[in-house]
Each structure stands twice: as structure tokens, then as C-alpha cells.
PDB file of N, CA and C in Angstrom:
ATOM      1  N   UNK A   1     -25.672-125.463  84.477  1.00  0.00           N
ATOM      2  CA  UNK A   1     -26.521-124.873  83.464  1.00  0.00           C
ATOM      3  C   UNK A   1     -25.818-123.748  82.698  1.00  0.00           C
ATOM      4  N   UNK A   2     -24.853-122.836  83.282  1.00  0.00           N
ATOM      5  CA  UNK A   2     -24.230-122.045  82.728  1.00  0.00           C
ATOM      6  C   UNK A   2     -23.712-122.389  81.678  1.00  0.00           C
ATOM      7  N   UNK A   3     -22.654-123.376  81.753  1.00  0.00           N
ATOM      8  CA  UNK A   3     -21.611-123.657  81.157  1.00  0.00           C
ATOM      9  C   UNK A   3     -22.507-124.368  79.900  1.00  0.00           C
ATOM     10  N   UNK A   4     -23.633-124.895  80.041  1.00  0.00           N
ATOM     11  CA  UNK A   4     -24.449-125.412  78.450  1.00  0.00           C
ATOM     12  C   UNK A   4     -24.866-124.235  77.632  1.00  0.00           C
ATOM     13  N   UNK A   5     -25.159-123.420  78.428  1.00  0.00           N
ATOM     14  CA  UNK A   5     -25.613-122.175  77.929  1.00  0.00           C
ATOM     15  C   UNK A   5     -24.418-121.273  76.675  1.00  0.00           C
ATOM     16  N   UNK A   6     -23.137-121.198  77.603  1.00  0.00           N
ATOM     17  CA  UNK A   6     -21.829-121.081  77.128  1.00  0.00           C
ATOM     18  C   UNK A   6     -21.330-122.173  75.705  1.00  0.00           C
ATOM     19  N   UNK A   7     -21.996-122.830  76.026  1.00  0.00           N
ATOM     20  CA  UNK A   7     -21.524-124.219  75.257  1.00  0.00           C
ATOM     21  C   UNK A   7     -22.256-123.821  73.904  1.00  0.00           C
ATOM     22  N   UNK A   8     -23.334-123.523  73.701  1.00  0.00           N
ATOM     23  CA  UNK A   8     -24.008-123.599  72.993  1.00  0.00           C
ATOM     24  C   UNK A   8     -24.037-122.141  72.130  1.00  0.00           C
ATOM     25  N   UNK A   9     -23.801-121.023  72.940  1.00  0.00           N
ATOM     26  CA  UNK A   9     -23.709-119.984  72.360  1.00  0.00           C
ATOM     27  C   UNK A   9     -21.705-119.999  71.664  1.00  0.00           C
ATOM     28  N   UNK A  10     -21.332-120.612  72.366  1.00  0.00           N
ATOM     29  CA  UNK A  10     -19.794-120.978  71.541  1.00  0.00           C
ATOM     30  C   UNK A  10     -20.204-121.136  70.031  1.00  0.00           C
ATOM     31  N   UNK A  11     -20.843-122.828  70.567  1.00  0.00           N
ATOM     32  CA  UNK A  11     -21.127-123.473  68.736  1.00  0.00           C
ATOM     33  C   UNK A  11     -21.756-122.962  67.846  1.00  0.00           C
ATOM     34  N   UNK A  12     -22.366-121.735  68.418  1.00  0.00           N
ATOM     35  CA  UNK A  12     -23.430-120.997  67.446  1.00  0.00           C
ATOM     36  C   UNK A  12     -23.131-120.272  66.768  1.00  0.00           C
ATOM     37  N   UNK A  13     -21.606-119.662  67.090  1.00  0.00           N
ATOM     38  CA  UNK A  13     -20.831-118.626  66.616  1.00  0.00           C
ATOM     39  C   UNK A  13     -20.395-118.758  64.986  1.00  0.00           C
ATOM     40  N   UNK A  14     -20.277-117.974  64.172  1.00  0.00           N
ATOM     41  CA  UNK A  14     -19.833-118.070  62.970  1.00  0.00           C
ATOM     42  C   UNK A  14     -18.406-117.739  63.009  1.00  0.00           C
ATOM     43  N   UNK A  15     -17.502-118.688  62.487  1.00  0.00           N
ATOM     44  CA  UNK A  15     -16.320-117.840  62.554  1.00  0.00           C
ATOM     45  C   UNK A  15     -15.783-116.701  61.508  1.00  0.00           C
ATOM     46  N   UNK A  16     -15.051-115.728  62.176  1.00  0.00           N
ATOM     47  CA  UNK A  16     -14.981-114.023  61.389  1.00  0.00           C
ATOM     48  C   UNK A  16     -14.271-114.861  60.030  1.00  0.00           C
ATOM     49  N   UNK A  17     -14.554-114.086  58.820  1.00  0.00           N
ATOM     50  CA  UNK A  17     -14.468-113.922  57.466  1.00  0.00           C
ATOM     51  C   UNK A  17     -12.358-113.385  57.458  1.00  0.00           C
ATOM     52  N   UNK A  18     -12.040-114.663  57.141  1.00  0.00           N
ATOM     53  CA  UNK A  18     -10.626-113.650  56.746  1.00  0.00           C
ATOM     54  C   UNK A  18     -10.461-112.302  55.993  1.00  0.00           C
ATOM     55  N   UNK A  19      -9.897-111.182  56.472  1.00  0.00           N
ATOM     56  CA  UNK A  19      -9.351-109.996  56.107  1.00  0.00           C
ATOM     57  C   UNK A  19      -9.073-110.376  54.242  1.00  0.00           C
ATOM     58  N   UNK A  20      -9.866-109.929  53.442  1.00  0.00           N
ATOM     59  CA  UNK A  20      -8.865-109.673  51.886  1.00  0.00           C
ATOM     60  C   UNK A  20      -7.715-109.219  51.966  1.00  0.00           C
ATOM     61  N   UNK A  21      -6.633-109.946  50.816  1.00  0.00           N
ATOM     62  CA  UNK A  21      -5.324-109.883  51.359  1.00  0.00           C
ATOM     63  C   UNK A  21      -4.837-108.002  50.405  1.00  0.00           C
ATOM     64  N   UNK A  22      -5.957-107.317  50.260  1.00  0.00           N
ATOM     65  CA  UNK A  22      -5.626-106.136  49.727  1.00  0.00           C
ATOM     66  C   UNK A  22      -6.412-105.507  50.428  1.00  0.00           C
ATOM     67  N   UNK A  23      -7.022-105.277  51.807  1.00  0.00           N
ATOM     68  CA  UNK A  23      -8.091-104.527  52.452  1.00  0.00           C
ATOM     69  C   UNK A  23      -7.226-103.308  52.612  1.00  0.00           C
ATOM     70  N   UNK A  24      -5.875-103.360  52.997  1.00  0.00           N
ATOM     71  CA  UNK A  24      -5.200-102.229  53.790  1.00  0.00           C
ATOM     72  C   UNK A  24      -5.036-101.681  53.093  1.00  0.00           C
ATOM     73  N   UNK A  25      -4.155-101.632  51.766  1.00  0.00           N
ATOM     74  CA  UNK A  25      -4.403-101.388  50.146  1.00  0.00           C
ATOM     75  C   UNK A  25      -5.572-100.124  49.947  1.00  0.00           C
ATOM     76  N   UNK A  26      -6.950-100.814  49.961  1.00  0.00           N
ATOM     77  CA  UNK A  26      -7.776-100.593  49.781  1.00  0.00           C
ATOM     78  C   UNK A  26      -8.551 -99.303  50.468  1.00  0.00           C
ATOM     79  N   UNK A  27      -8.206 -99.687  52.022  1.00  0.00           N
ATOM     80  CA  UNK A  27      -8.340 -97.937  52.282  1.00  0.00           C
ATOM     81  C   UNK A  27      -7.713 -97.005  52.095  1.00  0.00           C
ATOM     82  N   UNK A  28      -6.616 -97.308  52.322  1.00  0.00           N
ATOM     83  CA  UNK A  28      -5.878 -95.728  51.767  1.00  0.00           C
ATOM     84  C   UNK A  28      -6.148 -95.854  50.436  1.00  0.00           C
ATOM     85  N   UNK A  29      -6.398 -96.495  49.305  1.00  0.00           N
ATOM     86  CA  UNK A  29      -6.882 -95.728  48.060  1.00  0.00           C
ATOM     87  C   UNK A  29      -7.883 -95.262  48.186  1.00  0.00           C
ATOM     88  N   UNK A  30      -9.163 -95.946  49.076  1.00  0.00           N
ATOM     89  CA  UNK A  30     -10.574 -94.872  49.024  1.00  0.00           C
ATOM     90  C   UNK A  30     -10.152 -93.711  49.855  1.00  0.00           C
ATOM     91  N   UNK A  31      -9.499 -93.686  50.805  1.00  0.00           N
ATOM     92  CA  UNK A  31      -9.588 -92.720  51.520  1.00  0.00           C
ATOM     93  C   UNK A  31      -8.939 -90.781  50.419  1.00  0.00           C
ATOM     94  N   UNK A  32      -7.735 -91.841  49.674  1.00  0.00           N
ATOM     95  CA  UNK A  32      -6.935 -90.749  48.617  1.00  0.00           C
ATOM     96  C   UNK A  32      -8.198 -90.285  46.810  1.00  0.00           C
ATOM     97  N   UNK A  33      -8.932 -91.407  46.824  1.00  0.00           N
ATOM     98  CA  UNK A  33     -10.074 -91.365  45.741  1.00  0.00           C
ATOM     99  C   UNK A  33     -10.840 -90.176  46.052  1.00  0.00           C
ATOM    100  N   UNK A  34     -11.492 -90.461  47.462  1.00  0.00           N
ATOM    101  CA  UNK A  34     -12.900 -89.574  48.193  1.00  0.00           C
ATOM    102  C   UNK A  34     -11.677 -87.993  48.039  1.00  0.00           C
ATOM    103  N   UNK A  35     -10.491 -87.898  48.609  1.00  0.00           N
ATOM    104  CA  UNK A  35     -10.418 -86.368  48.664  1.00  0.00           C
ATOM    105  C   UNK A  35      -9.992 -85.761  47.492  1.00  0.00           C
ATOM    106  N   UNK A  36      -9.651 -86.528  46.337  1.00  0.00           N
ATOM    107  CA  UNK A  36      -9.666 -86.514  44.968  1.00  0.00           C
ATOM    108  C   UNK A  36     -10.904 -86.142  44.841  1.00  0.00           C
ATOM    109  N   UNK A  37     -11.794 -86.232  44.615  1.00  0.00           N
ATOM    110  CA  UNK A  37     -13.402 -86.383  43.993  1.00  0.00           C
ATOM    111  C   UNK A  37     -13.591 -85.083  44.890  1.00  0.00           C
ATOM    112  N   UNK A  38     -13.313 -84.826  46.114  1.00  0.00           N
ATOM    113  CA  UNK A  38     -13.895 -83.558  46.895  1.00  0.00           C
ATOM    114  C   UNK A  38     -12.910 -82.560  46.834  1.00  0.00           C
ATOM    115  N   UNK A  39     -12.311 -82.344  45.555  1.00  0.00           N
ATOM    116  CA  UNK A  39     -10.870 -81.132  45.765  1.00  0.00           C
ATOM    117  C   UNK A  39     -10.044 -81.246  47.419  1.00  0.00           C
ATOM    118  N   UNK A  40      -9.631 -82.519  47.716  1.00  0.00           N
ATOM    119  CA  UNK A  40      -8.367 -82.619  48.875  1.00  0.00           C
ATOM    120  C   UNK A  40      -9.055 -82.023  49.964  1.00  0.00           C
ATOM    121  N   UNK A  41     -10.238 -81.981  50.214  1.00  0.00           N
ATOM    122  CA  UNK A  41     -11.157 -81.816  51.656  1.00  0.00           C
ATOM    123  C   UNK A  41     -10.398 -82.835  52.599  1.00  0.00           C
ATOM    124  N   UNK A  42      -9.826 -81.887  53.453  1.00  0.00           N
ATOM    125  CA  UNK A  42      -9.036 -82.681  54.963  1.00  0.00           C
ATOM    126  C   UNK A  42     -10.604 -83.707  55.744  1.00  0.00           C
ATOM    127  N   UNK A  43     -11.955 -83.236  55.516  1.00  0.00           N
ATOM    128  CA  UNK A  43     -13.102 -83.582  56.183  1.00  0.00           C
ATOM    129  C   UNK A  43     -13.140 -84.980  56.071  1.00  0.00           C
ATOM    130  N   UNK A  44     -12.479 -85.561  55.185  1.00  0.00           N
ATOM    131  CA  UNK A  44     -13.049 -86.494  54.348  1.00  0.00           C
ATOM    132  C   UNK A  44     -12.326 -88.028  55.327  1.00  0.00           C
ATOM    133  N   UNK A  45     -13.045 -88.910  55.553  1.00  0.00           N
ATOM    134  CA  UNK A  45     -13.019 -89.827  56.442  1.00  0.00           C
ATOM    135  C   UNK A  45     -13.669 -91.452  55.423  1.00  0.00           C
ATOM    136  N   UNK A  46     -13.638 -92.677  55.911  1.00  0.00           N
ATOM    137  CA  UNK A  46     -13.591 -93.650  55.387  1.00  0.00           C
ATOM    138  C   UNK A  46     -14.491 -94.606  56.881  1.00  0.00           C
ATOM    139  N   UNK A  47     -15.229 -95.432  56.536  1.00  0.00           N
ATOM    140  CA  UNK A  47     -15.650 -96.197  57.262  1.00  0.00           C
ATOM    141  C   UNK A  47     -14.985 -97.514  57.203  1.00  0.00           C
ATOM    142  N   UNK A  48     -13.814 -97.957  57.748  1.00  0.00           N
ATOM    143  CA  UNK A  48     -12.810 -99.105  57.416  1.00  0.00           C
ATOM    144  C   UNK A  48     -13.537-100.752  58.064  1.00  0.00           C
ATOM    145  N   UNK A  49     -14.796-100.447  58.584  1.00  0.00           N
ATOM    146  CA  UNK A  49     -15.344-101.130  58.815  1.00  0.00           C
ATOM    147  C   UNK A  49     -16.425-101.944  58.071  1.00  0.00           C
ATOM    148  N   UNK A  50     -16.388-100.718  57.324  1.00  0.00           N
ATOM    149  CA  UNK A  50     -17.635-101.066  56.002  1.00  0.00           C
ATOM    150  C   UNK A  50     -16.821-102.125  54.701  1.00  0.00           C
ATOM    151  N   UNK A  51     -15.825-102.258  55.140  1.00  0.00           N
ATOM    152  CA  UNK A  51     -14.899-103.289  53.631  1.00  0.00           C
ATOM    153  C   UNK A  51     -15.484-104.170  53.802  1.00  0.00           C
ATOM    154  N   UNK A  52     -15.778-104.369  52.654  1.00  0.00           N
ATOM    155  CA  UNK A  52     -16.116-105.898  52.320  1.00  0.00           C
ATOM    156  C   UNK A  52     -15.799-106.291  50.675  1.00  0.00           C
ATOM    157  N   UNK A  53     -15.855-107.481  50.484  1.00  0.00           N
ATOM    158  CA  UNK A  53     -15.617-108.244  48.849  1.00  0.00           C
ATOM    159  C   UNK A  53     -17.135-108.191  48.876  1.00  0.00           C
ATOM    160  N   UNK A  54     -17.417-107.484  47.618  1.00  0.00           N
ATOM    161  CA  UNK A  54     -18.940-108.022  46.827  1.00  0.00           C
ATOM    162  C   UNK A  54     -18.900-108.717  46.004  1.00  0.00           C
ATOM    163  N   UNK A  55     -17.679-109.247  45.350  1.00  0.00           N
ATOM    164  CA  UNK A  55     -17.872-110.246  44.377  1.00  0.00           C
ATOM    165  C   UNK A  55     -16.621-110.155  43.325  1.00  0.00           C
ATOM    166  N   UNK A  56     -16.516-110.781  41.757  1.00  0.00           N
ATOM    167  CA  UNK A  56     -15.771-110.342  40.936  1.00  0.00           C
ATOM    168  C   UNK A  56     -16.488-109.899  39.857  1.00  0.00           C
ATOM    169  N   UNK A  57     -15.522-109.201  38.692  1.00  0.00           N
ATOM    170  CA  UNK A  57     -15.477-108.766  37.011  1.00  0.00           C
ATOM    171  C   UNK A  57     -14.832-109.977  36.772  1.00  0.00           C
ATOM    172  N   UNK A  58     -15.448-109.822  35.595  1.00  0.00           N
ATOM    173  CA  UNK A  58     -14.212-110.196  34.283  1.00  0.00           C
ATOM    174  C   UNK A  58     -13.356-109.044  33.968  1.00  0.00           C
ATOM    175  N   UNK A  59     -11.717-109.567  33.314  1.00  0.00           N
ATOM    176  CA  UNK A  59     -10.714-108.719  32.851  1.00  0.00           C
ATOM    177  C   UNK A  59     -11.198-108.418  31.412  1.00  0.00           C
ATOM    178  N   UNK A  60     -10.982-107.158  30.904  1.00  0.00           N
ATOM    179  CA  UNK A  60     -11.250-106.811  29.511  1.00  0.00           C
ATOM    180  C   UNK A  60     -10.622-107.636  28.584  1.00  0.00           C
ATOM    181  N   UNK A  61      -9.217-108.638  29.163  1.00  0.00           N
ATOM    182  CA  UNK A  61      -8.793-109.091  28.212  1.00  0.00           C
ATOM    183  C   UNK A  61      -8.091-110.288  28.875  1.00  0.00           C
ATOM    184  N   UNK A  62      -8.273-111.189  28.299  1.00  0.00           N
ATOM    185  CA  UNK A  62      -7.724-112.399  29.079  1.00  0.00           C
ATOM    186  C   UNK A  62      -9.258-113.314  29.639  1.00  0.00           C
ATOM    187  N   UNK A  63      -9.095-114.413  30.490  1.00  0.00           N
ATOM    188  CA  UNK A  63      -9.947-115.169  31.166  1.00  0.00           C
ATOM    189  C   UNK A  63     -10.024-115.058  32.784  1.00  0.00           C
ATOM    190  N   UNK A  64      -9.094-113.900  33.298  1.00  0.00           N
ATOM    191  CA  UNK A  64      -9.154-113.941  34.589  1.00  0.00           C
ATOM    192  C   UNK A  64      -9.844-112.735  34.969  1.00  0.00           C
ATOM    193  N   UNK A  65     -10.566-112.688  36.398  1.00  0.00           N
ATOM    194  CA  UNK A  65     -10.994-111.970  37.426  1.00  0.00           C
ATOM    195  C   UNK A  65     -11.052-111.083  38.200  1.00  0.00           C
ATOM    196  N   UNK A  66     -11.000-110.116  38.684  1.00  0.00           N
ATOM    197  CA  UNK A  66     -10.970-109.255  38.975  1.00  0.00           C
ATOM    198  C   UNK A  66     -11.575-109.209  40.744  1.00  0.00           C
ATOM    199  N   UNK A  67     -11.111-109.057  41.615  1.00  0.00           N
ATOM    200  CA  UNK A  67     -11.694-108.681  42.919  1.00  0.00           C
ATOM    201  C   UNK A  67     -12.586-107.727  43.048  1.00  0.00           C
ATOM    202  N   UNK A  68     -13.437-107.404  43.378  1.00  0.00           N
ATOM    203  CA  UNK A  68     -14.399-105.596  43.632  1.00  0.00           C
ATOM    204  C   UNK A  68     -14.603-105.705  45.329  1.00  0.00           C
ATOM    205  N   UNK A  69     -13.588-104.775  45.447  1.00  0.00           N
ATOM    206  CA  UNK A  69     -14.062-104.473  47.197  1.00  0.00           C
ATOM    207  C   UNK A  69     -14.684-102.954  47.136  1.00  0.00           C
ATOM    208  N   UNK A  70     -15.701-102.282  47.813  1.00  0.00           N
ATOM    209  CA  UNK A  70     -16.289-101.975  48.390  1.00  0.00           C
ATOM    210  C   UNK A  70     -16.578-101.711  49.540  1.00  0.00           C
ATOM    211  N   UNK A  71     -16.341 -99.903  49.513  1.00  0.00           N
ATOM    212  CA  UNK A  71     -16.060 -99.174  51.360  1.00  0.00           C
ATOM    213  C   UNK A  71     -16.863 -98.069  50.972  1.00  0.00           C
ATOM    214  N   UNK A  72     -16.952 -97.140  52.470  1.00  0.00           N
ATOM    215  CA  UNK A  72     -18.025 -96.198  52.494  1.00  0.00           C
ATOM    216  C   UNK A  72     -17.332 -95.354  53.015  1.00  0.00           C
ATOM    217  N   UNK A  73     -17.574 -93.943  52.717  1.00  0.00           N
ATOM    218  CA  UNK A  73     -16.786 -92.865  53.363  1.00  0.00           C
ATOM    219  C   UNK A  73     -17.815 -91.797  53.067  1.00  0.00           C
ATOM    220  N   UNK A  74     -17.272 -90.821  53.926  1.00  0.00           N
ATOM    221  CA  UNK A  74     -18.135 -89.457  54.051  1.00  0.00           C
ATOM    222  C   UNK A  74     -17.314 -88.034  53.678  1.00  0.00           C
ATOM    223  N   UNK A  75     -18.021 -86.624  53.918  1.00  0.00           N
ATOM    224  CA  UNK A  75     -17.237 -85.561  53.198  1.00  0.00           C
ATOM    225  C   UNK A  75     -18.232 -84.776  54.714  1.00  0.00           C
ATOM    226  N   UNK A  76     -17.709 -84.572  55.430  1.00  0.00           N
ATOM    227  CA  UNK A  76     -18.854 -83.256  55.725  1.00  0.00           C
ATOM    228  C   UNK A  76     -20.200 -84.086  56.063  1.00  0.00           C
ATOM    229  N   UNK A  77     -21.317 -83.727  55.290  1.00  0.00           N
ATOM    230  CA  UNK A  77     -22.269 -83.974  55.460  1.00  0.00           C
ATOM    231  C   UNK A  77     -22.669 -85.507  54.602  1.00  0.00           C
ATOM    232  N   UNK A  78     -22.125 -85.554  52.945  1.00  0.00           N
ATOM    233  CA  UNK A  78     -22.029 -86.216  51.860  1.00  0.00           C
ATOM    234  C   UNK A  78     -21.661 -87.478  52.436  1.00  0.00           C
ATOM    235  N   UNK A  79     -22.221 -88.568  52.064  1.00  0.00           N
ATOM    236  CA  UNK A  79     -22.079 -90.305  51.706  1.00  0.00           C
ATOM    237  C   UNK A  79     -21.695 -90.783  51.245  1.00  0.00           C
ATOM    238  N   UNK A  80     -20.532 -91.314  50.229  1.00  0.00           N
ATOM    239  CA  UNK A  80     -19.645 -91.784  49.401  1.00  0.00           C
ATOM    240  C   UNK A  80     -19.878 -93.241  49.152  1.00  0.00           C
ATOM    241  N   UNK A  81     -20.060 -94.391  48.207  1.00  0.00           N
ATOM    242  CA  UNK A  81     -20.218 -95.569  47.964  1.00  0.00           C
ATOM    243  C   UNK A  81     -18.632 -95.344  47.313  1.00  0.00           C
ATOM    244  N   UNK A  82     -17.594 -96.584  47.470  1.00  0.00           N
ATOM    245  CA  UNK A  82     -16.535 -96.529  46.977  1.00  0.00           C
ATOM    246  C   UNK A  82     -16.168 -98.262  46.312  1.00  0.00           C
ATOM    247  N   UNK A  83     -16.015 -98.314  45.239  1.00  0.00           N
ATOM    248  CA  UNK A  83     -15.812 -99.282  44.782  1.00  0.00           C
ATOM    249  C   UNK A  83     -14.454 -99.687  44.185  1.00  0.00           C
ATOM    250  N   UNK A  84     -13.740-100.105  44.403  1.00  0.00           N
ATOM    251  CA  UNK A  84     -12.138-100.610  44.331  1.00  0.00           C
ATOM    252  C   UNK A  84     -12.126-102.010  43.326  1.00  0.00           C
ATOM    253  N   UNK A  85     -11.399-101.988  42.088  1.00  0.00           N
ATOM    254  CA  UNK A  85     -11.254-103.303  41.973  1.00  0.00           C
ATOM    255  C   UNK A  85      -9.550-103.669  41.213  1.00  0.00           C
ATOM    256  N   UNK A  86      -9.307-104.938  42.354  1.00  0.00           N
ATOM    257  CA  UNK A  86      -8.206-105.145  42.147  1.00  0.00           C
ATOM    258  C   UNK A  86      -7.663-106.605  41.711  1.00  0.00           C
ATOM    259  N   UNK A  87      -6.423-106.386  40.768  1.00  0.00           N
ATOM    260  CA  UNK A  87      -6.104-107.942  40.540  1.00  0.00           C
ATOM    261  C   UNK A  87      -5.152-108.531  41.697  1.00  0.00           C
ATOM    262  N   UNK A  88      -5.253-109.731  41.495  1.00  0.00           N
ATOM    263  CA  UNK A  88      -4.142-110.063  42.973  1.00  0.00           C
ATOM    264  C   UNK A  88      -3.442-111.167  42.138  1.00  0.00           C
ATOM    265  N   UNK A  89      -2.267-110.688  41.397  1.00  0.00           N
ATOM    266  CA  UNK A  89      -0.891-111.844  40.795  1.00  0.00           C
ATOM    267  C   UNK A  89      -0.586-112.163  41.626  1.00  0.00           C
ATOM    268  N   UNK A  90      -0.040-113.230  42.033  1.00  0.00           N
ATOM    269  CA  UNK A  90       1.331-113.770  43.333  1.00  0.00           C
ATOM    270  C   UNK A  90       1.405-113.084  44.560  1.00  0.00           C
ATOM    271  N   UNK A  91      -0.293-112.707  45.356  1.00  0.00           N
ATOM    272  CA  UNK A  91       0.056-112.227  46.214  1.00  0.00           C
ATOM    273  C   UNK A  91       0.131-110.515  46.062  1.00  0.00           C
ATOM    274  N   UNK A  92       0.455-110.081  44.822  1.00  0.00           N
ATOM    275  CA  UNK A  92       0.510-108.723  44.921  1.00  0.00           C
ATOM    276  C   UNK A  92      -1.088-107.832  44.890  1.00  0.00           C
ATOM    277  N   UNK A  93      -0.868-106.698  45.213  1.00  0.00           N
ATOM    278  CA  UNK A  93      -2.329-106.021  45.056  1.00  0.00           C
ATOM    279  C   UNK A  93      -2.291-104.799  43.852  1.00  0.00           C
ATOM    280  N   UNK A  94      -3.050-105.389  42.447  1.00  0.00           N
ATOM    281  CA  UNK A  94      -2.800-104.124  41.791  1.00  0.00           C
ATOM    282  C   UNK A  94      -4.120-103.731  41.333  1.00  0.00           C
ATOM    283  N   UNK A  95      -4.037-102.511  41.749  1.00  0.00           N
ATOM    284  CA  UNK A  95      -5.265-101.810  41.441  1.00  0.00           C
ATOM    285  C   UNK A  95      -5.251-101.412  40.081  1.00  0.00           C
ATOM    286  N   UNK A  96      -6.706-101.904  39.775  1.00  0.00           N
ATOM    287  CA  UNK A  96      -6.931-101.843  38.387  1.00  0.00           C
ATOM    288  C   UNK A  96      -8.163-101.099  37.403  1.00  0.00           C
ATOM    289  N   UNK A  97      -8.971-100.621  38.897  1.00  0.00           N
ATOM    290  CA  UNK A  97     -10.435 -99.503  38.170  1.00  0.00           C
ATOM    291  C   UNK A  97     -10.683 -99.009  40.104  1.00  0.00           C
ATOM    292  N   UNK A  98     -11.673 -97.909  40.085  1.00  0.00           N
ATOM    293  CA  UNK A  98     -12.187 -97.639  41.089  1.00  0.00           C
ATOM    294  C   UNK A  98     -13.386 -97.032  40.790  1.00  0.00           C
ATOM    295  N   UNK A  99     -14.096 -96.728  41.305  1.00  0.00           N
ATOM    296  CA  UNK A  99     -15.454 -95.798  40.799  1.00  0.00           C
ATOM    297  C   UNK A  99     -16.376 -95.153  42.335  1.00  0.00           C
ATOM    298  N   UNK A 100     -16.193 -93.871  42.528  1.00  0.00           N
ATOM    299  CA  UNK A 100     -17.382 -93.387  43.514  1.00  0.00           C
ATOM    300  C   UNK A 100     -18.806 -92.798  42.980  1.00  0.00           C
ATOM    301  N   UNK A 101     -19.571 -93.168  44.209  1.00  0.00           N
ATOM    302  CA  UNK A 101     -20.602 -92.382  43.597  1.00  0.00           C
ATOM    303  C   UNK A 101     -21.370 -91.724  45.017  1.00  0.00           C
ATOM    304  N   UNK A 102     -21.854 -90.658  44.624  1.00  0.00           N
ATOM    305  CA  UNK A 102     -22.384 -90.388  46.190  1.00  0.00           C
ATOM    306  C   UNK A 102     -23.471 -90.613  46.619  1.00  0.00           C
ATOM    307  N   UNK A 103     -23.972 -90.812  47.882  1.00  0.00           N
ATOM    308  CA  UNK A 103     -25.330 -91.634  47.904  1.00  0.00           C
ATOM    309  C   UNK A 103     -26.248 -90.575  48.429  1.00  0.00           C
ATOM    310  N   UNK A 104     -27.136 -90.087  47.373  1.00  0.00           N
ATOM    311  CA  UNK A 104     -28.233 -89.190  47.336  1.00  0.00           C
ATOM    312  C   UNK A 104     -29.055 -89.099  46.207  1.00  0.00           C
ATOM    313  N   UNK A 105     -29.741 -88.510  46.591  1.00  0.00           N
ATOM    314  CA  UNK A 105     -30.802 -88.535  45.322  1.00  0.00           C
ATOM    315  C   UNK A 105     -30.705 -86.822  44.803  1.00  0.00           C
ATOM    316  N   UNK A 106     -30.538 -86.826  43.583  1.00  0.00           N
ATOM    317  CA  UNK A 106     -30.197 -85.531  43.300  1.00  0.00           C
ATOM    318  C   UNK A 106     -32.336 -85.037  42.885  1.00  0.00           C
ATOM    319  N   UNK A 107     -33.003 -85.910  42.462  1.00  0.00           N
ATOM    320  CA  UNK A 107     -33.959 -85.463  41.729  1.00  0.00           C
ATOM    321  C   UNK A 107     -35.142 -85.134  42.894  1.00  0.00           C
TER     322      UNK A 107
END
């Protein structure tokens, strides 16, 4: 009975999402963005767990695409949404926009 049990929770499994081939890339720019944005606060930390691809852009010019990855980092107390977007020619990773915003409600 075990081993069906085993069996079944095997097949049930989803297999993990390959790594984006610019994730590593990707944190150290949020991590260098966030202490940019906070005047070079040593506090400032990255959740490298939180990467993920949300999707693509269009390029301003041309017909191709754009990657947007998306990480989370903190300051202290502060929440950081970090948005990265990069082109990937031949394998290479070039960063091409980024944008933070912090997650609070100012009003």
C-alpha cells in the first residue's frame, strides 16, 4: 500500500519550471537598483526566491520581445516590487528597462 501511495504522489508532481537563462543577471541588478533607489542602504536585501517571468513587451522598435522578470526585495521596514526587463540575443542577457515601485499605500 505504501509504495501506491508513493506511486501516486510521484505522478502527481509537477515538474520545477526551468531557471530563466538571465535569473542570476537579474538579481544582482535588483539587488544594485533597490540600493540605488534607497541612497546605497547596506539594509537592503532581495527575495531570490520571489523570481519569476510574468510575461513579455514589445521592443519600441523592431518586431521582437522583450522578457519582464520580476523580484521582491525589502529596505528596513519598506517592500520593493522590482521589475527587470531583458532582451536575450544568442543567449546573451541585456538589460534593457527596469522599474521599482514600493508596495504601500501612501494615501
Amino acid at each position: 500500500m505504501p509504495s501506491i501511495l508513493l506511486a501516486a504522489a510521484v505522478a502527481g508532481a509537477t515538474p520545477a519550471t526551468p531557471a530563466h537563462p538571465c535569473a542570476a543577471e537579474a538579481r544582482t541588478q535588483a539587488l544594485k537598483l533597490l540600493r540605488f533607489h534607497n541612497d546605497g542602504d547596506n539594509r537592503a536585501t532581495i527575495d531570490p526566491a520571489s523570481l519569476r517571468k510574468i510575461g513579455t513587451v514589445a521592443s519600441l522598435v523592431g518586431k521582437r520581445r522583450f522578457d519582464v522578470l520580476e523580484i521582491w526585495g525589502s529596505v528596513y521596514k519598506g517592500e520593493y516590487r522590482m521589475r527587470l526587463i531583458y532582451a536575450n540575443p544568442a543567449g546573451m542577457c541585456v538589460l534593457m528597462g527596469q522599474e521599482i515601485l514600493e508596495h504601500s499605500d501612501p494615501y
